[in-house]
N, C-alpha and C. Protein backbone atom coordinates (compact mmCIF):
# COMPACT_ATOMS: atom_id res chain seq x y z
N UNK A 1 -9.11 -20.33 61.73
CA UNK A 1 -8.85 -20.33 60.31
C UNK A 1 -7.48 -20.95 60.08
N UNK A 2 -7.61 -21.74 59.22
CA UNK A 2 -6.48 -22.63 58.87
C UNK A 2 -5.72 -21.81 57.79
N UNK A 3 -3.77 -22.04 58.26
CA UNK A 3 -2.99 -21.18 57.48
C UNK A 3 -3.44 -21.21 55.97
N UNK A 4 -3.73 -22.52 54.94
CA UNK A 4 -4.20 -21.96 53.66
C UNK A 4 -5.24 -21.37 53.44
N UNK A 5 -6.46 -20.98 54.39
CA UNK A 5 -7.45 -20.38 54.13
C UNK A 5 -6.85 -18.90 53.82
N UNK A 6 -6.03 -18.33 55.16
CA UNK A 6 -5.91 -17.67 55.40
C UNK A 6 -5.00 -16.66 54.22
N UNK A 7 -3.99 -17.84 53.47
CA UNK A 7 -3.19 -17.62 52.22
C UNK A 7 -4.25 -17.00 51.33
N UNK A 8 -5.33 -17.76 51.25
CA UNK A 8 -6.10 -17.77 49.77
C UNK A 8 -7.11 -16.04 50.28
N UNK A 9 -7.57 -16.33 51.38
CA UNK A 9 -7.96 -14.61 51.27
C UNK A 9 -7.05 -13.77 51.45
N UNK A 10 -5.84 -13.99 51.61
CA UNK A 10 -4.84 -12.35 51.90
C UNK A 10 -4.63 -12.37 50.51
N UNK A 11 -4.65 -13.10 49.52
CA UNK A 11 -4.32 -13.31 48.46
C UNK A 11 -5.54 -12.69 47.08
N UNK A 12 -6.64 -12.95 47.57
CA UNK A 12 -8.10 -12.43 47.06
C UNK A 12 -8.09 -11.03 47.22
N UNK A 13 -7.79 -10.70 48.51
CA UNK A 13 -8.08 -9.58 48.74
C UNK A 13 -6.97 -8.55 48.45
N UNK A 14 -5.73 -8.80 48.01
CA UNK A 14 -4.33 -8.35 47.31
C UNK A 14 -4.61 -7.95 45.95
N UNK A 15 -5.66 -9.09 45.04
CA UNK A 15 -5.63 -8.63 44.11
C UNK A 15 -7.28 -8.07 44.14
N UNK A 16 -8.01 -7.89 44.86
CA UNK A 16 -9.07 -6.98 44.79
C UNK A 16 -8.58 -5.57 44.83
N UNK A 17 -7.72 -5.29 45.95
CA UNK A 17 -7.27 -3.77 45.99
C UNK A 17 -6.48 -3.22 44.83
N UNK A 18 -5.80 -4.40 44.20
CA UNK A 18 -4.82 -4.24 43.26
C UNK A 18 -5.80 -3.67 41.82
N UNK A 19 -6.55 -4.25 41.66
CA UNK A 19 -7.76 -4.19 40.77
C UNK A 19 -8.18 -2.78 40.99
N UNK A 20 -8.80 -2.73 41.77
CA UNK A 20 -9.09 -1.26 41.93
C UNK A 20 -8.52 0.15 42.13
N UNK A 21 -7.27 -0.26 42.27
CA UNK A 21 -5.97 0.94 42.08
C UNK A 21 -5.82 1.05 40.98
N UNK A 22 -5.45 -0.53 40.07
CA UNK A 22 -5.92 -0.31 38.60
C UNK A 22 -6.99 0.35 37.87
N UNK A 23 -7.91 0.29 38.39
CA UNK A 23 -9.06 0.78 37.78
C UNK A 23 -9.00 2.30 37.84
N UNK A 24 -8.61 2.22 39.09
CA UNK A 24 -8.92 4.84 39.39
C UNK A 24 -7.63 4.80 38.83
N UNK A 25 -6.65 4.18 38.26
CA UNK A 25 -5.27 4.89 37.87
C UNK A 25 -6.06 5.11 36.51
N UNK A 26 -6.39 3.95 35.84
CA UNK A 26 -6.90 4.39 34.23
C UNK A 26 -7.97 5.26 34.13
N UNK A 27 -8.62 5.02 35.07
CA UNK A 27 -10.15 5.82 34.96
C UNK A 27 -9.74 7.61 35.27
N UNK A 28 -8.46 7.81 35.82
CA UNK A 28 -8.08 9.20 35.44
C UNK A 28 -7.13 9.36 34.36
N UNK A 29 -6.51 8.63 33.93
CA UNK A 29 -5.72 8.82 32.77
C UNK A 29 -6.19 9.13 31.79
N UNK A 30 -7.43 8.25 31.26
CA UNK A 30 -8.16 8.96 30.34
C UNK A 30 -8.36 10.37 29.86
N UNK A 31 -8.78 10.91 30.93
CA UNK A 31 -9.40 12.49 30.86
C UNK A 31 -7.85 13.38 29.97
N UNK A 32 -6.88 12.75 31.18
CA UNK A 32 -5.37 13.51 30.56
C UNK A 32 -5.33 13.06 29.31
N UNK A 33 -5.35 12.42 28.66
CA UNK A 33 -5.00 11.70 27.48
C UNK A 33 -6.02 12.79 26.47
N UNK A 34 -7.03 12.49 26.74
CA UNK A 34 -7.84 13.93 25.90
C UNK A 34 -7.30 15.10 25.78
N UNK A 35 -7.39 15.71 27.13
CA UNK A 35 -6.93 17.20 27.30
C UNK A 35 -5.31 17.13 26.56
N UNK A 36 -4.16 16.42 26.46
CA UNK A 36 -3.31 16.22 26.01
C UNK A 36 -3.46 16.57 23.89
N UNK A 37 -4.59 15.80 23.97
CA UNK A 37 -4.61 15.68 22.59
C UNK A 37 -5.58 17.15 21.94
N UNK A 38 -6.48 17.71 22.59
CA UNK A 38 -7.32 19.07 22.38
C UNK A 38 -6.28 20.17 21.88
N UNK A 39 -5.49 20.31 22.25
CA UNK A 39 -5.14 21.67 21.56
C UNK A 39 -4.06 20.84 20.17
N UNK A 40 -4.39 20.00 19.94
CA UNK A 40 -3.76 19.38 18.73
C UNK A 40 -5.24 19.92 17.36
N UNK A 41 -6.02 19.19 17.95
CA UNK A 41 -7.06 19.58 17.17
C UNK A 41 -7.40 21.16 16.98
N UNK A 42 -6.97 21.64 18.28
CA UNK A 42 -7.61 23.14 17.84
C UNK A 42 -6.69 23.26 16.56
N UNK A 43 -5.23 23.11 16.87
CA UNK A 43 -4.32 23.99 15.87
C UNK A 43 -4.76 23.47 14.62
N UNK A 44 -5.11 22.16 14.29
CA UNK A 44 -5.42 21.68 12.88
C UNK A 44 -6.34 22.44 12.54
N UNK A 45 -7.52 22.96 13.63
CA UNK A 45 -8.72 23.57 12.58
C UNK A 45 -8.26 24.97 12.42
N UNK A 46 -7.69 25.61 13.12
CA UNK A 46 -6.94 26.70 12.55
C UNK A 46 -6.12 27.04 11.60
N UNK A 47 -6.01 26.05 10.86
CA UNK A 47 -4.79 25.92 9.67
C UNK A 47 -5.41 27.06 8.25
N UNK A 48 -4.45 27.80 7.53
CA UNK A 48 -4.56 28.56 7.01
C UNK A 48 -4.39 27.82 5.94
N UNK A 49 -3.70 25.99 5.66
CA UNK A 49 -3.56 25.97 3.88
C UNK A 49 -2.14 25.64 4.46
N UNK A 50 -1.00 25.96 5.02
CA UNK A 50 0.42 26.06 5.33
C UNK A 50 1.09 24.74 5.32
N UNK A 51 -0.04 24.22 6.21
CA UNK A 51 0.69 22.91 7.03
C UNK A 51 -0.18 21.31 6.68
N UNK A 52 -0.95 21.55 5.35
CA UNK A 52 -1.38 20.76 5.10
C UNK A 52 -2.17 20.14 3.72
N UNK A 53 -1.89 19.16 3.17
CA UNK A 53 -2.33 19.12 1.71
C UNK A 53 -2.73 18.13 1.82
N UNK A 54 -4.06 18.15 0.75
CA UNK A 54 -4.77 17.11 -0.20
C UNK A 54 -4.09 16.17 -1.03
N UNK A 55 -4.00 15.19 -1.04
CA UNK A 55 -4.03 13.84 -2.15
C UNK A 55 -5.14 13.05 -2.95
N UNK A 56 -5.00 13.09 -3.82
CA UNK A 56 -5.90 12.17 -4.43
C UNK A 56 -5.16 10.81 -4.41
N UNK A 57 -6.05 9.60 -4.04
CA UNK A 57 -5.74 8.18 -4.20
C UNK A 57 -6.67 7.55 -4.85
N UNK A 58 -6.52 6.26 -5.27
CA UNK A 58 -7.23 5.38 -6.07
C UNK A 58 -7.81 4.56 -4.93
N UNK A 59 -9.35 4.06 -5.44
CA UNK A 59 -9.93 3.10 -4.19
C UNK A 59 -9.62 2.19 -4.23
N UNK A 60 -9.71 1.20 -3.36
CA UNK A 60 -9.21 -0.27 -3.90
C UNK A 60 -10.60 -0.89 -4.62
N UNK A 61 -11.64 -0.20 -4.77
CA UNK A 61 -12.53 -0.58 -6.00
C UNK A 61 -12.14 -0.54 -7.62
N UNK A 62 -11.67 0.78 -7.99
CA UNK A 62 -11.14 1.16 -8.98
C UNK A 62 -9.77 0.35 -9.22
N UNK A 63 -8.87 -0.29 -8.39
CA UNK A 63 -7.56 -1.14 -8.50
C UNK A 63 -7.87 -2.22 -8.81
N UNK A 64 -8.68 -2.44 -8.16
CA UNK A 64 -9.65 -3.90 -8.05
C UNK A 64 -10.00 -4.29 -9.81
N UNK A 65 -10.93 -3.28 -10.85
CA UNK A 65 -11.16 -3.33 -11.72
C UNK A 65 -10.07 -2.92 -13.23
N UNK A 66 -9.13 -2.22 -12.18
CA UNK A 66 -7.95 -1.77 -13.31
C UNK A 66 -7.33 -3.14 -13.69
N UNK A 67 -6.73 -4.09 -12.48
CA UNK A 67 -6.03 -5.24 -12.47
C UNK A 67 -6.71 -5.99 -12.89
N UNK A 68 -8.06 -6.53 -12.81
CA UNK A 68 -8.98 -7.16 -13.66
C UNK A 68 -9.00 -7.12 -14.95
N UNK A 69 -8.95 -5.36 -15.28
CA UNK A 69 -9.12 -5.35 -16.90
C UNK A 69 -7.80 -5.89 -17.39
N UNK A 70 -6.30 -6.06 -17.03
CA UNK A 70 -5.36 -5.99 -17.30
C UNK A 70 -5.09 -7.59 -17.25
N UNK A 71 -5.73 -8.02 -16.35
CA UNK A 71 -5.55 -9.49 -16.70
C UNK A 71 -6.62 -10.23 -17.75
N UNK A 72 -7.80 -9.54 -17.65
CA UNK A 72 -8.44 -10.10 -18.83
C UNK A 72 -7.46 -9.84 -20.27
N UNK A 73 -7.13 -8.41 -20.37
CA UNK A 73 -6.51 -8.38 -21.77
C UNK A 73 -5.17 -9.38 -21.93
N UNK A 74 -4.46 -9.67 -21.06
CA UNK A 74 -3.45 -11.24 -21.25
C UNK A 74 -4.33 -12.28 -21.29
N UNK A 75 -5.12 -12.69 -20.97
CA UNK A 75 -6.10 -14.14 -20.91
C UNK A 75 -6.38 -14.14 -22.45
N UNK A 76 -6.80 -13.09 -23.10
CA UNK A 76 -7.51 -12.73 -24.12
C UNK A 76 -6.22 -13.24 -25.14
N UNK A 77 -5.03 -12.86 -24.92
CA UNK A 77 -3.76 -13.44 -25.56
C UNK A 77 -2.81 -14.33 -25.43
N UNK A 78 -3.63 -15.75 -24.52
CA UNK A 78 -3.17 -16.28 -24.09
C UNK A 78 -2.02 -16.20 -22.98
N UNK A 79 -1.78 -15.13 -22.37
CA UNK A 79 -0.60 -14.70 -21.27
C UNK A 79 -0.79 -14.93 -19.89
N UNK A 80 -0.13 -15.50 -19.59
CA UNK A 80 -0.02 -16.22 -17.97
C UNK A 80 0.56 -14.86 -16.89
N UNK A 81 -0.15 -14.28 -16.55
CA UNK A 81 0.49 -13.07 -15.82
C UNK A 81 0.24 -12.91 -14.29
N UNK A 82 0.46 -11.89 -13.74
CA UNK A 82 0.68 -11.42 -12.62
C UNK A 82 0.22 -9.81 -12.45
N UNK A 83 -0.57 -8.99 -12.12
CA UNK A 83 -0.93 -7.97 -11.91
C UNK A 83 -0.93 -7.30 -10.29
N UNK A 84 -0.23 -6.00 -10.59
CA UNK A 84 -0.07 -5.48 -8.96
C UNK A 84 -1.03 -4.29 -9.39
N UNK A 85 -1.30 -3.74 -8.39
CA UNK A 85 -1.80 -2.05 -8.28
C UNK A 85 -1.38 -1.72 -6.88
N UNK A 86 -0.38 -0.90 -7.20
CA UNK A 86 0.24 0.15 -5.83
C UNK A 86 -0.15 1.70 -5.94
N UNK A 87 -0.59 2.21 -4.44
CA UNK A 87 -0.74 3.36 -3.85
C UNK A 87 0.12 4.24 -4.26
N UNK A 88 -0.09 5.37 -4.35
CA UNK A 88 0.91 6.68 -4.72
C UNK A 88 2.26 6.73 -3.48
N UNK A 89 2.49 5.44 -2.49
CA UNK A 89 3.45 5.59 -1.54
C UNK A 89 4.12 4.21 -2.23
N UNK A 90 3.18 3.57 -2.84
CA UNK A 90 4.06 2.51 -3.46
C UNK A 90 3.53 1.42 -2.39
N UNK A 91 2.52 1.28 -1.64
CA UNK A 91 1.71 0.03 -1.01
C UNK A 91 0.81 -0.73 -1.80
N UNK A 92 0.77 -1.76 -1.87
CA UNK A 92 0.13 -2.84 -2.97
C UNK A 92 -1.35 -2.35 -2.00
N UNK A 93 -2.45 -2.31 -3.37
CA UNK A 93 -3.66 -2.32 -2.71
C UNK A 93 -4.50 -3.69 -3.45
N UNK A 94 -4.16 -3.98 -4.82
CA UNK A 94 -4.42 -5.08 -5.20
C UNK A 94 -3.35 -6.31 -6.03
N UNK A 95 -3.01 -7.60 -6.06
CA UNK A 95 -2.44 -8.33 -7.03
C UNK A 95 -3.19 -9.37 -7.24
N UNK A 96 -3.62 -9.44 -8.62
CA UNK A 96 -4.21 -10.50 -9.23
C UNK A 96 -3.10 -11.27 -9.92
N UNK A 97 -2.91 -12.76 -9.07
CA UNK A 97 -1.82 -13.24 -10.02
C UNK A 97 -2.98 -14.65 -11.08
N UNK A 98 -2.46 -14.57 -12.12
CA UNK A 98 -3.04 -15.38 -13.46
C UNK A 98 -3.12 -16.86 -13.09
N UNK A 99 -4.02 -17.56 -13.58
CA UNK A 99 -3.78 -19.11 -13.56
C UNK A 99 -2.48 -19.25 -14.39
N UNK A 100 -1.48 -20.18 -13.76
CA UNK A 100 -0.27 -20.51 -14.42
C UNK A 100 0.60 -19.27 -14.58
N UNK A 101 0.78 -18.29 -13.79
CA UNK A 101 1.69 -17.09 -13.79
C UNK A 101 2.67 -17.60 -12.91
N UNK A 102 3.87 -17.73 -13.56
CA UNK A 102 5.14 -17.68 -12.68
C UNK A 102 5.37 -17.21 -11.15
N UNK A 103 6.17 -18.04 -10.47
CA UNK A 103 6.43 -17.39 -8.67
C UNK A 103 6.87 -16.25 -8.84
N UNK A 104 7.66 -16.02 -10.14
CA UNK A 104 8.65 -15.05 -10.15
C UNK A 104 7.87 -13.80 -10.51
N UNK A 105 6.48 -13.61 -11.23
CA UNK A 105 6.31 -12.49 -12.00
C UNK A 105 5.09 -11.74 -10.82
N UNK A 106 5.11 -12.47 -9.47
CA UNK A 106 4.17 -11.66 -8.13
C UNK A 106 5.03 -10.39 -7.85
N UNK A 107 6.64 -10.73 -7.38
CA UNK A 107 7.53 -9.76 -6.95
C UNK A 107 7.80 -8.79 -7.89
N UNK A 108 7.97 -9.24 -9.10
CA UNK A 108 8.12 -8.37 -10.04
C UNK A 108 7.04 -7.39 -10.49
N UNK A 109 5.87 -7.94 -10.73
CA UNK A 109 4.72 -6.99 -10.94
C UNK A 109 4.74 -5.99 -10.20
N UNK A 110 4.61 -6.21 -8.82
CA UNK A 110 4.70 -5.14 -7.52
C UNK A 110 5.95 -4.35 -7.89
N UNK A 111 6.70 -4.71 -8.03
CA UNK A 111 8.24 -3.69 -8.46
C UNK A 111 8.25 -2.91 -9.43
N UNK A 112 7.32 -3.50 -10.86
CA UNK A 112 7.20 -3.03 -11.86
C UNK A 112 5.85 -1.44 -12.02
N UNK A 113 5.20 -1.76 -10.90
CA UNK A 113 3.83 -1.21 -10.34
C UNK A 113 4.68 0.11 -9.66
N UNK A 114 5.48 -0.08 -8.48
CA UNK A 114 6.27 0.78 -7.47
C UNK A 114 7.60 1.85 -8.36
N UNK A 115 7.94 0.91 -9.67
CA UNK A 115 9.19 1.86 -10.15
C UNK A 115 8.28 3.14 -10.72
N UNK A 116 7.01 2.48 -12.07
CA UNK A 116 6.11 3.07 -12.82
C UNK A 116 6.00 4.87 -11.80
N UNK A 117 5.14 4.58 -10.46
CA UNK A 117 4.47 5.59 -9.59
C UNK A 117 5.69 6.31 -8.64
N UNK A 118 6.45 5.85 -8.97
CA UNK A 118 7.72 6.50 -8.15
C UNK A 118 8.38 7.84 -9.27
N UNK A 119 8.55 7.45 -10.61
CA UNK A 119 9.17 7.95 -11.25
C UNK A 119 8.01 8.63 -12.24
N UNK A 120 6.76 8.38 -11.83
CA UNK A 120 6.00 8.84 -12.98
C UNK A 120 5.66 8.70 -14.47
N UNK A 121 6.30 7.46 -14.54
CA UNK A 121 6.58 7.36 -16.32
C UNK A 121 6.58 6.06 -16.16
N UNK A 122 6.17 4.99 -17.83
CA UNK A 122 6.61 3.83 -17.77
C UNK A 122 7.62 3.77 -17.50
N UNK A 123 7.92 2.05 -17.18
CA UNK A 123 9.02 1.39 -16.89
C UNK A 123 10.39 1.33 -18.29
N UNK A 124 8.78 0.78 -19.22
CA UNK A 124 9.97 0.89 -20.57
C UNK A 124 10.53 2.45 -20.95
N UNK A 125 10.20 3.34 -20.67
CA UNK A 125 10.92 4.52 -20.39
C UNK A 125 12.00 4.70 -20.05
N UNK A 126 11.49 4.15 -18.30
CA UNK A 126 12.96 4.19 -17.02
C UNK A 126 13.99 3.44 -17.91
N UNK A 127 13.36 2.05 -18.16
CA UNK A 127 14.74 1.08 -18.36
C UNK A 127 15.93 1.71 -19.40
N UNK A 128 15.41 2.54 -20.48
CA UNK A 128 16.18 3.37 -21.58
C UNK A 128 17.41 4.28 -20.90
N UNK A 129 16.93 4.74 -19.59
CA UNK A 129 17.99 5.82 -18.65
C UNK A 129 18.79 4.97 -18.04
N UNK A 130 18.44 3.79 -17.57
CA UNK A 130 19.85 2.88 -17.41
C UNK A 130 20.93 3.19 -17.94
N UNK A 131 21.14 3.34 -19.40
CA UNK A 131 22.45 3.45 -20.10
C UNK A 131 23.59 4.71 -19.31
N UNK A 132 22.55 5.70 -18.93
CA UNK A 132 23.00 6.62 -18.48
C UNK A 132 23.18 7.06 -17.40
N UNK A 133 22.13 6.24 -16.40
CA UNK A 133 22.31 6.07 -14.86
C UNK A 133 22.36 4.42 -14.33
N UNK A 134 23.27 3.96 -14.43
CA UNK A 134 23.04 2.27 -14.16
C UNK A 134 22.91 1.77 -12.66
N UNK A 135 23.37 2.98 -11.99
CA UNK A 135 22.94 2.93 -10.46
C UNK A 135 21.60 2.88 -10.19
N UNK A 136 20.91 3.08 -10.81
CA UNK A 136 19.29 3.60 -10.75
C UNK A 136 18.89 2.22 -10.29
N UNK A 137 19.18 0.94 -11.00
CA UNK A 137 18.36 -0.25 -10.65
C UNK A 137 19.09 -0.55 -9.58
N UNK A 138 19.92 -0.09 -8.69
CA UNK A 138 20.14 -0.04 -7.48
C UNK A 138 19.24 0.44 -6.40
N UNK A 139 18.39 1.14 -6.44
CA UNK A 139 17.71 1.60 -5.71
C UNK A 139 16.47 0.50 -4.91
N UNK A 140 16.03 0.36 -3.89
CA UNK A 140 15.58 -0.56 -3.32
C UNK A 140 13.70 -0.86 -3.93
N UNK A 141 13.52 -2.22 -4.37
CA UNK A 141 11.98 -1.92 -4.65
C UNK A 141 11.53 -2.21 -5.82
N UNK A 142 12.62 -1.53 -6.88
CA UNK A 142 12.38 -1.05 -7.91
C UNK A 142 12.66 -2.07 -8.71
N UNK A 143 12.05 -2.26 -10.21
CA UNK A 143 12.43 -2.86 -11.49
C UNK A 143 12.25 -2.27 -12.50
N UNK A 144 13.39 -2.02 -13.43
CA UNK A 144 13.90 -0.79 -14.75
C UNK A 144 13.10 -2.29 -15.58
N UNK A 145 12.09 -2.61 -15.89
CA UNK A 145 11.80 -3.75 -17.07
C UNK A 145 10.57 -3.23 -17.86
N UNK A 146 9.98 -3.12 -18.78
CA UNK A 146 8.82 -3.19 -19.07
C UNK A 146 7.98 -3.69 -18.31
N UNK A 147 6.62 -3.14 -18.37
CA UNK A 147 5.49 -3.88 -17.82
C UNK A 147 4.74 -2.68 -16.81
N UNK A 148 5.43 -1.66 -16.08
CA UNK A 148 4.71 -0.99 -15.48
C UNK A 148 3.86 0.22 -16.06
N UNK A 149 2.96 0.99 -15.53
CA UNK A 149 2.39 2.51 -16.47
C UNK A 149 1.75 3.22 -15.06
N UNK A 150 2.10 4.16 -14.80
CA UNK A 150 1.69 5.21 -13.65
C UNK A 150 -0.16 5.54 -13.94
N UNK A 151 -0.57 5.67 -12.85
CA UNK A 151 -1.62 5.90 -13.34
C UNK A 151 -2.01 7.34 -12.91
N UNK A 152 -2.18 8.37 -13.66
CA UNK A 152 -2.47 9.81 -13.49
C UNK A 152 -3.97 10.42 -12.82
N UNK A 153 -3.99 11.17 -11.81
CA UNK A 153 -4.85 12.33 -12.29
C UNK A 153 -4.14 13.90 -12.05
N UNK A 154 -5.20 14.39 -13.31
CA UNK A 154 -4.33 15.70 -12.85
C UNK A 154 -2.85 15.54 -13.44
N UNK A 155 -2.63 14.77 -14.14
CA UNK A 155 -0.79 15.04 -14.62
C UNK A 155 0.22 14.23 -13.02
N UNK A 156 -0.59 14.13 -12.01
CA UNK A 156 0.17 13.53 -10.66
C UNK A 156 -0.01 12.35 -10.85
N UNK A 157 0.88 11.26 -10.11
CA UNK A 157 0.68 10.01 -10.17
C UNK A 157 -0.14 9.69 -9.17
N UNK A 158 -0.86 8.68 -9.08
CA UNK A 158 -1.99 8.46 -7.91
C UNK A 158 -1.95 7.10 -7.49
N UNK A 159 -0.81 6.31 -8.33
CA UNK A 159 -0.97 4.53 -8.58
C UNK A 159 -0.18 4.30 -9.75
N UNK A 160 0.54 3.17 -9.75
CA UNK A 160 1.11 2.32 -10.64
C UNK A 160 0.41 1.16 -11.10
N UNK A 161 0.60 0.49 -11.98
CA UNK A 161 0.15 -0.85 -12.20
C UNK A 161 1.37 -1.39 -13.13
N UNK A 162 1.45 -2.95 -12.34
CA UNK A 162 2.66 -3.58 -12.99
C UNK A 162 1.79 -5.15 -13.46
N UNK A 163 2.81 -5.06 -14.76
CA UNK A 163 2.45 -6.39 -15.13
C UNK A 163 3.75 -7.31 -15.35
N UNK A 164 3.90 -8.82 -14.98
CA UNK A 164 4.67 -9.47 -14.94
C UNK A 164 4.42 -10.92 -15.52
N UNK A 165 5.09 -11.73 -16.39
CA UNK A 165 5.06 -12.96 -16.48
C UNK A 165 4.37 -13.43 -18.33
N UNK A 166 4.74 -12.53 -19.07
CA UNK A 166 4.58 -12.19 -20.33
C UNK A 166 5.64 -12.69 -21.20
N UNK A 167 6.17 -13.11 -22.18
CA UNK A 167 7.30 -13.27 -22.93
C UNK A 167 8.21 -11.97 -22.88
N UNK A 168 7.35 -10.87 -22.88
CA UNK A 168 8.18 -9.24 -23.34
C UNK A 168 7.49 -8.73 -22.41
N UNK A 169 8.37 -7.55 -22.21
CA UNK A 169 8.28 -6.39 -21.36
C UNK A 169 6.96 -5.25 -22.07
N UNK A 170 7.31 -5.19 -23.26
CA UNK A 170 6.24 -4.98 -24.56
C UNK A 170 4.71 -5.45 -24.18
N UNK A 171 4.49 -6.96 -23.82
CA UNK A 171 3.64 -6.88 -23.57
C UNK A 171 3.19 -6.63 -22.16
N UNK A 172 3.69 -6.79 -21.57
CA UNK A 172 3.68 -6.50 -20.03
C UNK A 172 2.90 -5.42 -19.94
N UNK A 173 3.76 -4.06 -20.61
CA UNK A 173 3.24 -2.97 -20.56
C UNK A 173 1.95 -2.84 -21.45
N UNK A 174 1.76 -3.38 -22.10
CA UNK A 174 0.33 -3.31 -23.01
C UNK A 174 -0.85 -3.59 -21.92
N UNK A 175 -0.50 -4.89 -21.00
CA UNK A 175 -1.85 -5.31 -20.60
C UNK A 175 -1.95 -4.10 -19.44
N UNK A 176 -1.22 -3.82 -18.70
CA UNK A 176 -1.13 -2.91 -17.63
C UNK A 176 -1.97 -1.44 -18.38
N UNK A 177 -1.76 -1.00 -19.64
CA UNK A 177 -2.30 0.09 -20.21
C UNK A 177 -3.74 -0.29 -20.51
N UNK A 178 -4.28 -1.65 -20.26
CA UNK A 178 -5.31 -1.86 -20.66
C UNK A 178 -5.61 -1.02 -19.07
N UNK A 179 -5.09 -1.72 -18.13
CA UNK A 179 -5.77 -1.59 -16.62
C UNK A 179 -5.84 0.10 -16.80
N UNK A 180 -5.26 0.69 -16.98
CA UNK A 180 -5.38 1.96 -16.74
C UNK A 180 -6.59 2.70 -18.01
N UNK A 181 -6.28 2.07 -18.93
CA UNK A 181 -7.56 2.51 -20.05
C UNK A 181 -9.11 1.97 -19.02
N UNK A 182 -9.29 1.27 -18.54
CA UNK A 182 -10.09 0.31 -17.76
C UNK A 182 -10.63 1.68 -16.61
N UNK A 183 -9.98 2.30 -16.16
CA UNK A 183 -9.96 3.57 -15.21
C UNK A 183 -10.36 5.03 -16.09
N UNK A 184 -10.07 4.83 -17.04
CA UNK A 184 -11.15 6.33 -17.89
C UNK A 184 -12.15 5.56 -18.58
N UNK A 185 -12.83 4.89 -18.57
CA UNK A 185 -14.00 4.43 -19.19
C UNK A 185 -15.33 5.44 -18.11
């Protein structure tokens, strides 16, 4: 046997064994990895209520049709817009931006969507407490402008919707109230 033969099977057979050390190392790890995770589950089903709560969220079906209705009602008034719908953590689940809606009114919608569900209240609300907290539009995310409206159940916020790219903040917030009127139908 010639020295490269001899290379190419010490070499085959290096990574055959290697392979198969690999293989029984994972093929027992597994099992640990379970048993590791079992008494996690027990304790969850044992839970008395203490250590754990319910949320209600919006589907991204229902966002889907809120931001729809909200851009139809600007189309309807000629308004070039931008529509967000954010999660009760403030994660975009939908943005419909408008034919001819500004670069500028994507970031903003989402901000306007995130201040709304953060604070629970319109935006044109927030922006009024400026006078009195001007640090506030400091906060990361956020935009104190017209255009956003929380969307409720239960009195809790569950979702924002922001609208952006309107002449006024006024209307901003109008079409966004459509999206949410759009959600109690």
């Amino acid at each position: 046997m010639n020295t490269r033969t001899r290379v190419l099977t010490g070499t085959a057979l290096a990574v055959a064994l290697g392979a198969g050390t690999f293989g029984a190392v994972s093929a027992t790890a597994a099992p640990a990895a379970q048993a590791e995770s079992a008494p996690v589950l027990a304790a969850a089903k044992k839970d008395d209520g203490k250590n754990f709560t319910t949320t209600t969220h919006l589907t991204v079906d229902a966002a889907t049709r809120a931001a729809q209705a909200a851009l139809d009602a600007a189309e309807k008034e000629n308004q070039r817009v931008t529509v967000a719908v954010v999660d009760r953590n403030g994660n975009t689940l939908v943005t419909l931006r408008g034919d001819g809606a500004g670069p500028q009114s994507y970031e903003s919608a989402e901000r306007k969507a995130f201040t709304a569900v953060s604070w629970n209240a319109p935006t044109s609300v927030l922006a009024g407490r400026l006078a009195q907290t001007p640090n506030l539009k400091d906060i990361p995310g956020t935009l104190f402008l017209g255009g956003g409206t929380p969307v409720q159940a239960d009195g809790a916020p569950v979702a924002g919707i922001g609208v952006a790219g309107a002449p006024s903040g006024d209307l901003d917030e109008k079409f966004a109230k459509a999206g949410v009127d759009a959600l109690n139908r």
